[in-house]
N, C-alpha and C. Protein backbone atom coordinates (compact mmCIF):
# COMPACT_ATOMS: atom_id res chain seq x y z
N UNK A 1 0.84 -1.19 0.00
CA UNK A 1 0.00 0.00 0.00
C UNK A 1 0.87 1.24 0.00
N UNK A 2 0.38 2.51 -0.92
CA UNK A 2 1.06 3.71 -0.35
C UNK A 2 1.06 4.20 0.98
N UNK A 3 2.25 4.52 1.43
CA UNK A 3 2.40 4.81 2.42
C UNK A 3 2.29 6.63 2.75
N UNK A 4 2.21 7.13 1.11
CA UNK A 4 2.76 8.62 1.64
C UNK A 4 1.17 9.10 0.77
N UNK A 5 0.25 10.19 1.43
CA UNK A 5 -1.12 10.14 1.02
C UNK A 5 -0.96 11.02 0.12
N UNK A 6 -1.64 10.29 -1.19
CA UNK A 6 -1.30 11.18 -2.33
C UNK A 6 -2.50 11.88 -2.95
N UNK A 7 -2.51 13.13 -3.93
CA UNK A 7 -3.44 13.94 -3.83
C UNK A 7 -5.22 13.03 -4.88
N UNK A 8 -4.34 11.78 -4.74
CA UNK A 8 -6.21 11.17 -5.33
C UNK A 8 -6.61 11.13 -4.47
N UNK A 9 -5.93 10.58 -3.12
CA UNK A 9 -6.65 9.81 -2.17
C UNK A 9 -7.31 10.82 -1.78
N UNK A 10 -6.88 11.95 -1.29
CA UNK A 10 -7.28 13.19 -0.92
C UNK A 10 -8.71 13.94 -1.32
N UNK A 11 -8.24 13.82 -2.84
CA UNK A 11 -9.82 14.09 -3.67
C UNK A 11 -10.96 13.05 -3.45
N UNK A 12 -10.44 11.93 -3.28
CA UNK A 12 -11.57 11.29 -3.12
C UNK A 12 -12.65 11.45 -1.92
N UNK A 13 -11.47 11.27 -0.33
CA UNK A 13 -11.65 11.73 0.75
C UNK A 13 -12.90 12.75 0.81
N UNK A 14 -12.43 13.68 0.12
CA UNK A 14 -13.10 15.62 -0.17
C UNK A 14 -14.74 15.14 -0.67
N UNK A 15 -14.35 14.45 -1.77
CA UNK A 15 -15.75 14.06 -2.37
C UNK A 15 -16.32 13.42 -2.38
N UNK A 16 -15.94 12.24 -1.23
CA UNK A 16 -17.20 11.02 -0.54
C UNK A 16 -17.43 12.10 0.34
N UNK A 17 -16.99 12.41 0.99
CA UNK A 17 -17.28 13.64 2.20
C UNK A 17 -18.53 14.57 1.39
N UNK A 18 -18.98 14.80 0.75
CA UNK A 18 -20.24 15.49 -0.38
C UNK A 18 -20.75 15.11 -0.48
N UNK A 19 -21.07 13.84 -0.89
CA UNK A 19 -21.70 12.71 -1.47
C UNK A 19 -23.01 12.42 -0.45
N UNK A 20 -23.98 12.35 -0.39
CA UNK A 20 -25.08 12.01 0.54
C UNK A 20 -25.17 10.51 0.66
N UNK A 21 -25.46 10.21 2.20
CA UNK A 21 -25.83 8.93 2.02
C UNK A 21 -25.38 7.69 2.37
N UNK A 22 -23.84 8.48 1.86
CA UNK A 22 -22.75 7.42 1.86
C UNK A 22 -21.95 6.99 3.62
N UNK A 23 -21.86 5.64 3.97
CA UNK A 23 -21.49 5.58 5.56
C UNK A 23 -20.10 5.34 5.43
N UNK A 24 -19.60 5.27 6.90
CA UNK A 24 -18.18 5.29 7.14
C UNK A 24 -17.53 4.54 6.50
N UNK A 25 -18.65 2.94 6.79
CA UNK A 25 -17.83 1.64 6.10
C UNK A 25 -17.56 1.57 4.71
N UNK A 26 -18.47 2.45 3.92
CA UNK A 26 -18.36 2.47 2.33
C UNK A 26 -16.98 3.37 2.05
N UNK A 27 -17.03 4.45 2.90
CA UNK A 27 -16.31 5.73 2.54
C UNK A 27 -14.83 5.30 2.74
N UNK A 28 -15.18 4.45 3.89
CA UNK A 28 -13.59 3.05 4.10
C UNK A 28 -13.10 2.44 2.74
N UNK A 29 -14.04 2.12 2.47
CA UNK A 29 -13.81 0.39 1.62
C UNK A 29 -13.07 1.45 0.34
N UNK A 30 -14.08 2.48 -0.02
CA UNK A 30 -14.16 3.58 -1.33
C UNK A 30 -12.35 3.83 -1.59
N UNK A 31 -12.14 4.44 -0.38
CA UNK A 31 -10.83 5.17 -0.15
C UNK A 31 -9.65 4.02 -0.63
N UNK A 32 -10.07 2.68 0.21
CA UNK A 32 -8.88 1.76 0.32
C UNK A 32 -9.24 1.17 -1.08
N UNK A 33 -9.76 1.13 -1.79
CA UNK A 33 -9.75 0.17 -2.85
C UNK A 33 -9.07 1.63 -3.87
N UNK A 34 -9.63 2.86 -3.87
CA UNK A 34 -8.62 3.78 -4.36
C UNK A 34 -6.94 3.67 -4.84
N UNK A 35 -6.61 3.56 -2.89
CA UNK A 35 -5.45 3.13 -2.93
C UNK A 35 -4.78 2.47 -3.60
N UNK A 36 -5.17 0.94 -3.02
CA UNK A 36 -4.80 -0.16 -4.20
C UNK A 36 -4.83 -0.27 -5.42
N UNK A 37 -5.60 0.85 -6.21
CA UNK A 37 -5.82 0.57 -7.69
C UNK A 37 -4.42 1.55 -7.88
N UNK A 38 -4.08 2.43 -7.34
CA UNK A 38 -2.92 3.74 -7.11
C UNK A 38 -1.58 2.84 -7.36
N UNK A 39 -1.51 1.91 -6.43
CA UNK A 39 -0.57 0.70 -6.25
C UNK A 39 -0.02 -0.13 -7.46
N UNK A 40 -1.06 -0.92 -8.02
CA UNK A 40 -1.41 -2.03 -8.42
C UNK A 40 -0.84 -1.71 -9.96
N UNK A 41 -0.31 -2.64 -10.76
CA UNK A 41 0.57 -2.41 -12.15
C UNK A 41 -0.17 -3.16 -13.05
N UNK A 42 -1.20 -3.95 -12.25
CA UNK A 42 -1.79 -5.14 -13.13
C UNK A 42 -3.24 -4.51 -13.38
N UNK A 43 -3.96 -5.91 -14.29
CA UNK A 43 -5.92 -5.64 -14.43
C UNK A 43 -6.06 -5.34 -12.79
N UNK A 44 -7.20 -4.33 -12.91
CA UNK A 44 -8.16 -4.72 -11.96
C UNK A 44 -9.27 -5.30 -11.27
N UNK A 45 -8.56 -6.94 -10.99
CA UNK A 45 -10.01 -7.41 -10.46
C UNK A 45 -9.48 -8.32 -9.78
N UNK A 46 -10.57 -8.72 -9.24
CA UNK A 46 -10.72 -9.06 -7.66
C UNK A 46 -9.50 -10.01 -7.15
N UNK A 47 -8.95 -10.93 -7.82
CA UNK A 47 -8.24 -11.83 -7.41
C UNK A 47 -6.95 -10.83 -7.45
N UNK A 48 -6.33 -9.84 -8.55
CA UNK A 48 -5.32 -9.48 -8.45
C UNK A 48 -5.69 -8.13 -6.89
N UNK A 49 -6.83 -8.24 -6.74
CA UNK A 49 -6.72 -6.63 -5.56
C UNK A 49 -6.54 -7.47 -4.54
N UNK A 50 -6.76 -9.24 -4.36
CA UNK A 50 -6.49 -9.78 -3.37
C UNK A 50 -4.90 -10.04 -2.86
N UNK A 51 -4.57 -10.36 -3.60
CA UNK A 51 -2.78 -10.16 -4.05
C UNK A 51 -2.19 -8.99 -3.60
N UNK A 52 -2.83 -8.01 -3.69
CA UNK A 52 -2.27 -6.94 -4.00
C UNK A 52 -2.93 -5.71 -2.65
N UNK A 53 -3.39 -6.87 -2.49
CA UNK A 53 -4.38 -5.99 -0.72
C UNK A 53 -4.39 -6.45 0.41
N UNK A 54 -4.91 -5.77 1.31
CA UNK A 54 -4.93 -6.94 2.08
C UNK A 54 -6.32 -7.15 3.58
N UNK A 55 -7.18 -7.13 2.33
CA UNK A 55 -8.58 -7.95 2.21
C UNK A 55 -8.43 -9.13 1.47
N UNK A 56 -9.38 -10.00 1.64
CA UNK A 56 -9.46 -11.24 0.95
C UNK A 56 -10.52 -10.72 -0.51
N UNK A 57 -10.30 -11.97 -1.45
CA UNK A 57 -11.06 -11.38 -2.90
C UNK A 57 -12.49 -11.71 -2.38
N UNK A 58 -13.10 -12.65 -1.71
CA UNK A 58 -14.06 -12.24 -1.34
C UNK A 58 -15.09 -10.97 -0.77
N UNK A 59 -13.87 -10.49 0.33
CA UNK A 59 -14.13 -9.55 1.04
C UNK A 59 -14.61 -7.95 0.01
N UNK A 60 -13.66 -8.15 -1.16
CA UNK A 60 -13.96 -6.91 -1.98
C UNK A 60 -14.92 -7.14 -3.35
N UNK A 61 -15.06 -8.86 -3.51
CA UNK A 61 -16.34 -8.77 -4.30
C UNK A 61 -17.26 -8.47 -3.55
N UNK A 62 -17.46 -8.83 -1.96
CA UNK A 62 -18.88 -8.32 -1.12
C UNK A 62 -18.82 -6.44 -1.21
N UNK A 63 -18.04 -6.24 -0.87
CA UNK A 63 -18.20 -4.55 -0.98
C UNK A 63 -18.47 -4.30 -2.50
N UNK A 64 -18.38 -4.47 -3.52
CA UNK A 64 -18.87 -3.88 -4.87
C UNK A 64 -20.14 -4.45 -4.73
N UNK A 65 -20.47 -5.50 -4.17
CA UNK A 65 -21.95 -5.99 -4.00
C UNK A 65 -22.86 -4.75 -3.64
N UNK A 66 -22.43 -3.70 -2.81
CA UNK A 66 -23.06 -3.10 -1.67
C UNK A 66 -23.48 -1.81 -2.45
N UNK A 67 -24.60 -1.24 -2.21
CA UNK A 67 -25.02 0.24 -3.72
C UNK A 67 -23.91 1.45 -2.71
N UNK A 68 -23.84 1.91 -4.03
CA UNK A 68 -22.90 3.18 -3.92
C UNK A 68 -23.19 4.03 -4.99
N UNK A 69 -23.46 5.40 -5.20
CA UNK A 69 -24.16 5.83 -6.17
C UNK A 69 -22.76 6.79 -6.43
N UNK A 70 -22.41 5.86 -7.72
CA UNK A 70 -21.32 6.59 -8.40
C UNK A 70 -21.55 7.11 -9.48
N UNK A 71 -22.63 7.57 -9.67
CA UNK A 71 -23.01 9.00 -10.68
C UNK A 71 -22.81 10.02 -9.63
N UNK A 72 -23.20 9.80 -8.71
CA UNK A 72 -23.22 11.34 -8.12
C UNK A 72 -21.90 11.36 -7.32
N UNK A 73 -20.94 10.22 -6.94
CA UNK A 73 -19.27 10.21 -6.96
C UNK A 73 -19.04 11.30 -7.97
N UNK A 74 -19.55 10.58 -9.07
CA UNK A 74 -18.57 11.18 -10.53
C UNK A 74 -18.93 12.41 -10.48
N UNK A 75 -19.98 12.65 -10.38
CA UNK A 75 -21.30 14.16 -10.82
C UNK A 75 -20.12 14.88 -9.88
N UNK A 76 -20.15 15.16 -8.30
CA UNK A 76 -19.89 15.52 -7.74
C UNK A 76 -17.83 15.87 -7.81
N UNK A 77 -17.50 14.94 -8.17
CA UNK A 77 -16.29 15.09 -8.57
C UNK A 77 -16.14 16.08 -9.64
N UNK A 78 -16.48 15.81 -10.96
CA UNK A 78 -16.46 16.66 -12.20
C UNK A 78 -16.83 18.35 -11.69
N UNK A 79 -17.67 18.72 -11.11
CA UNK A 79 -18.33 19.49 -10.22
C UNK A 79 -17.49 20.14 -9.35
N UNK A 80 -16.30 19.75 -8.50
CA UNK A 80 -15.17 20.41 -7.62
C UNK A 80 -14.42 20.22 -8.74
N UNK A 81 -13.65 19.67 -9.50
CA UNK A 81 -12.92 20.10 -10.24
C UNK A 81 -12.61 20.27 -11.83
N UNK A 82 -13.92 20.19 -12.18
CA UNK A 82 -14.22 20.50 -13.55
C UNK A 82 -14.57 22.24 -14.20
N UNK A 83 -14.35 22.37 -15.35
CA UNK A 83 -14.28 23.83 -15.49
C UNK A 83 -15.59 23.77 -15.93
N UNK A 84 -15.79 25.28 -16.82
CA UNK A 84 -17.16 25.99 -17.02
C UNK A 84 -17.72 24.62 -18.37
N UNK A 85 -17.03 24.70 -19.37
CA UNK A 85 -17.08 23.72 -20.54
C UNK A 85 -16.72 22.19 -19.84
N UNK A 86 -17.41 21.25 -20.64
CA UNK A 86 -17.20 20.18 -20.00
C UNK A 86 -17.86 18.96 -21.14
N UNK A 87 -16.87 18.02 -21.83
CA UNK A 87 -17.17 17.25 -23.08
C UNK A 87 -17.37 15.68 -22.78
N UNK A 88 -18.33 15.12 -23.21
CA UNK A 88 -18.65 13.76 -22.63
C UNK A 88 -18.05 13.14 -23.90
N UNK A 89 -16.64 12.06 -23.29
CA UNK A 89 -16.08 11.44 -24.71
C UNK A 89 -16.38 9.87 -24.35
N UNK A 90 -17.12 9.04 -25.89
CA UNK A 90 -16.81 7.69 -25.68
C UNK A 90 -15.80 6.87 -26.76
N UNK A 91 -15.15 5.86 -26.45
CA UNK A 91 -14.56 5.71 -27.22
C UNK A 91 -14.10 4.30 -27.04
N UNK A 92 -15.39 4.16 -28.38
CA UNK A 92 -15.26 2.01 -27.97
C UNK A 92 -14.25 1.21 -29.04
N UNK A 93 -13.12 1.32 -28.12
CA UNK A 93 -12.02 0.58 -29.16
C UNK A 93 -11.98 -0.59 -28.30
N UNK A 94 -12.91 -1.00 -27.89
CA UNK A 94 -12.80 -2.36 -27.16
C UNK A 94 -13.97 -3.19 -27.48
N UNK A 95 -14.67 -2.31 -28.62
CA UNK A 95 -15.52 -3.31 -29.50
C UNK A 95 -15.09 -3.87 -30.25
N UNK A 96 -15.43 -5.41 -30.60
CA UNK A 96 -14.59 -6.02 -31.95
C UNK A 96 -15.54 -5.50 -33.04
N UNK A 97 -15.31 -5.71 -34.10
CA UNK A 97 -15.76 -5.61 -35.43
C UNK A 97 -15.59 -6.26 -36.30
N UNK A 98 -16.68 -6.57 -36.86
CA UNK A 98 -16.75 -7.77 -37.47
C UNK A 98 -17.23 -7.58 -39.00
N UNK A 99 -16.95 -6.36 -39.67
CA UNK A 99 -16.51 -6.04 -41.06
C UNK A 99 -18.23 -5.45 -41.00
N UNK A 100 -18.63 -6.32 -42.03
CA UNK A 100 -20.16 -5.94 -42.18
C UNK A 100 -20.84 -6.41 -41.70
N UNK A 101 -20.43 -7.49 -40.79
CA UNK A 101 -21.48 -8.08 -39.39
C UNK A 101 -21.90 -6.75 -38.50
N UNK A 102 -21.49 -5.79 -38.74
CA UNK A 102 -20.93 -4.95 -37.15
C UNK A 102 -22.36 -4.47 -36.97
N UNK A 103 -22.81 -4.52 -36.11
CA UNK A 103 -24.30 -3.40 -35.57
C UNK A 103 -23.91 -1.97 -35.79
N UNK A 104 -24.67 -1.50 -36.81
CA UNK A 104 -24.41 0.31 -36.92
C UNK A 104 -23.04 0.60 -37.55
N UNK A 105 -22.54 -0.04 -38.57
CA UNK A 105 -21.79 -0.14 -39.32
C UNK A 105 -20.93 1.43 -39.53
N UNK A 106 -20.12 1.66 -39.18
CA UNK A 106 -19.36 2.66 -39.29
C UNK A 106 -17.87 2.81 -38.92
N UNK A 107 -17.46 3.74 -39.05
CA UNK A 107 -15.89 3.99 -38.87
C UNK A 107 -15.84 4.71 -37.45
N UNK A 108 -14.92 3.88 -36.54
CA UNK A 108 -14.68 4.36 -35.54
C UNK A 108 -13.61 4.76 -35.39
N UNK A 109 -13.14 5.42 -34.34
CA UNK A 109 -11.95 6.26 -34.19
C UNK A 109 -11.23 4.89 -33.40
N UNK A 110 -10.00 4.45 -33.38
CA UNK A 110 -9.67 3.30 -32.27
C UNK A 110 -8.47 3.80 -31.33
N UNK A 111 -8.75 4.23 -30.47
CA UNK A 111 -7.80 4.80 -29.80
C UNK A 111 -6.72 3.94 -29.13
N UNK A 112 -6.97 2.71 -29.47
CA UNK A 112 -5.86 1.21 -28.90
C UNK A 112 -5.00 1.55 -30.54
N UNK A 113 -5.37 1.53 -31.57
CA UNK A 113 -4.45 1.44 -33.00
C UNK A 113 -4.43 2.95 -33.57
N UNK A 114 -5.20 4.02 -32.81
CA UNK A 114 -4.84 5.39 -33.36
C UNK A 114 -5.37 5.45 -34.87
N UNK A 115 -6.33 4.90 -35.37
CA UNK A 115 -7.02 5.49 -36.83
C UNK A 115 -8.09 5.11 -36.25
N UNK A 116 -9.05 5.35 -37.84
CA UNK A 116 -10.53 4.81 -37.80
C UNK A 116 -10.27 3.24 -38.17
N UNK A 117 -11.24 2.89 -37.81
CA UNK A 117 -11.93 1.41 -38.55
C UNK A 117 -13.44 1.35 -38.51
């Protein structure tokens, strides 16, 4: 785990602290799984945050079990530190494509290979 508190953890801290609703134990779990993702060099999921934490992988599939309303995380985040303009980008280069099979057939931008397809 980091040992020296760095300015995500901080933001996050700031903005579960906003957030309505939300209890100690979530605002716990929220922070420390933060951490670990801060840490961690690998995917994120459960078996590697077990490795890499020190909760069991059970213990942190039960906490994603638990509601946490991370629109209004996000809302609220974008909100303390987002400016006046503000652009919603998607960008599904993690769809396969399957030539003229594809649903909605078009050229996408692929930001994994940097052109369209």
């Amino acid at each position: 785990m980091l040992k020296i508190k760095s300015n995500a953890i901080e933001v996050a801290e700031t903005t579960l602290s906003k957030v309505t609703g939300v209890t100690k134990p979530i605002t716990k779990s929220i922070i420390h799984t933060v951490e670990l993702w801060l840490g961690m060099n690998c995917r994120y999921i459960f078996s590697n945050m077990d490795r890499w934490g020190s909760m069991t992988e059970k213990s942190y599939r039960n906490g994603f079990k638990k509601f946490f309303d991370w629109l209004g995380f996000n809302f609220e985040l974008v909100k303390q530190h987002g400016g006046k303009e503000i652009i919603a980008v998607f960008d599904p280069s993690y769809i396969k494509k399957s030539w003229k099979q594809t649903y909605g057939l078009g050229m996408f931008w692929s930001g994994v290979r940097q052109r369209a397809l």
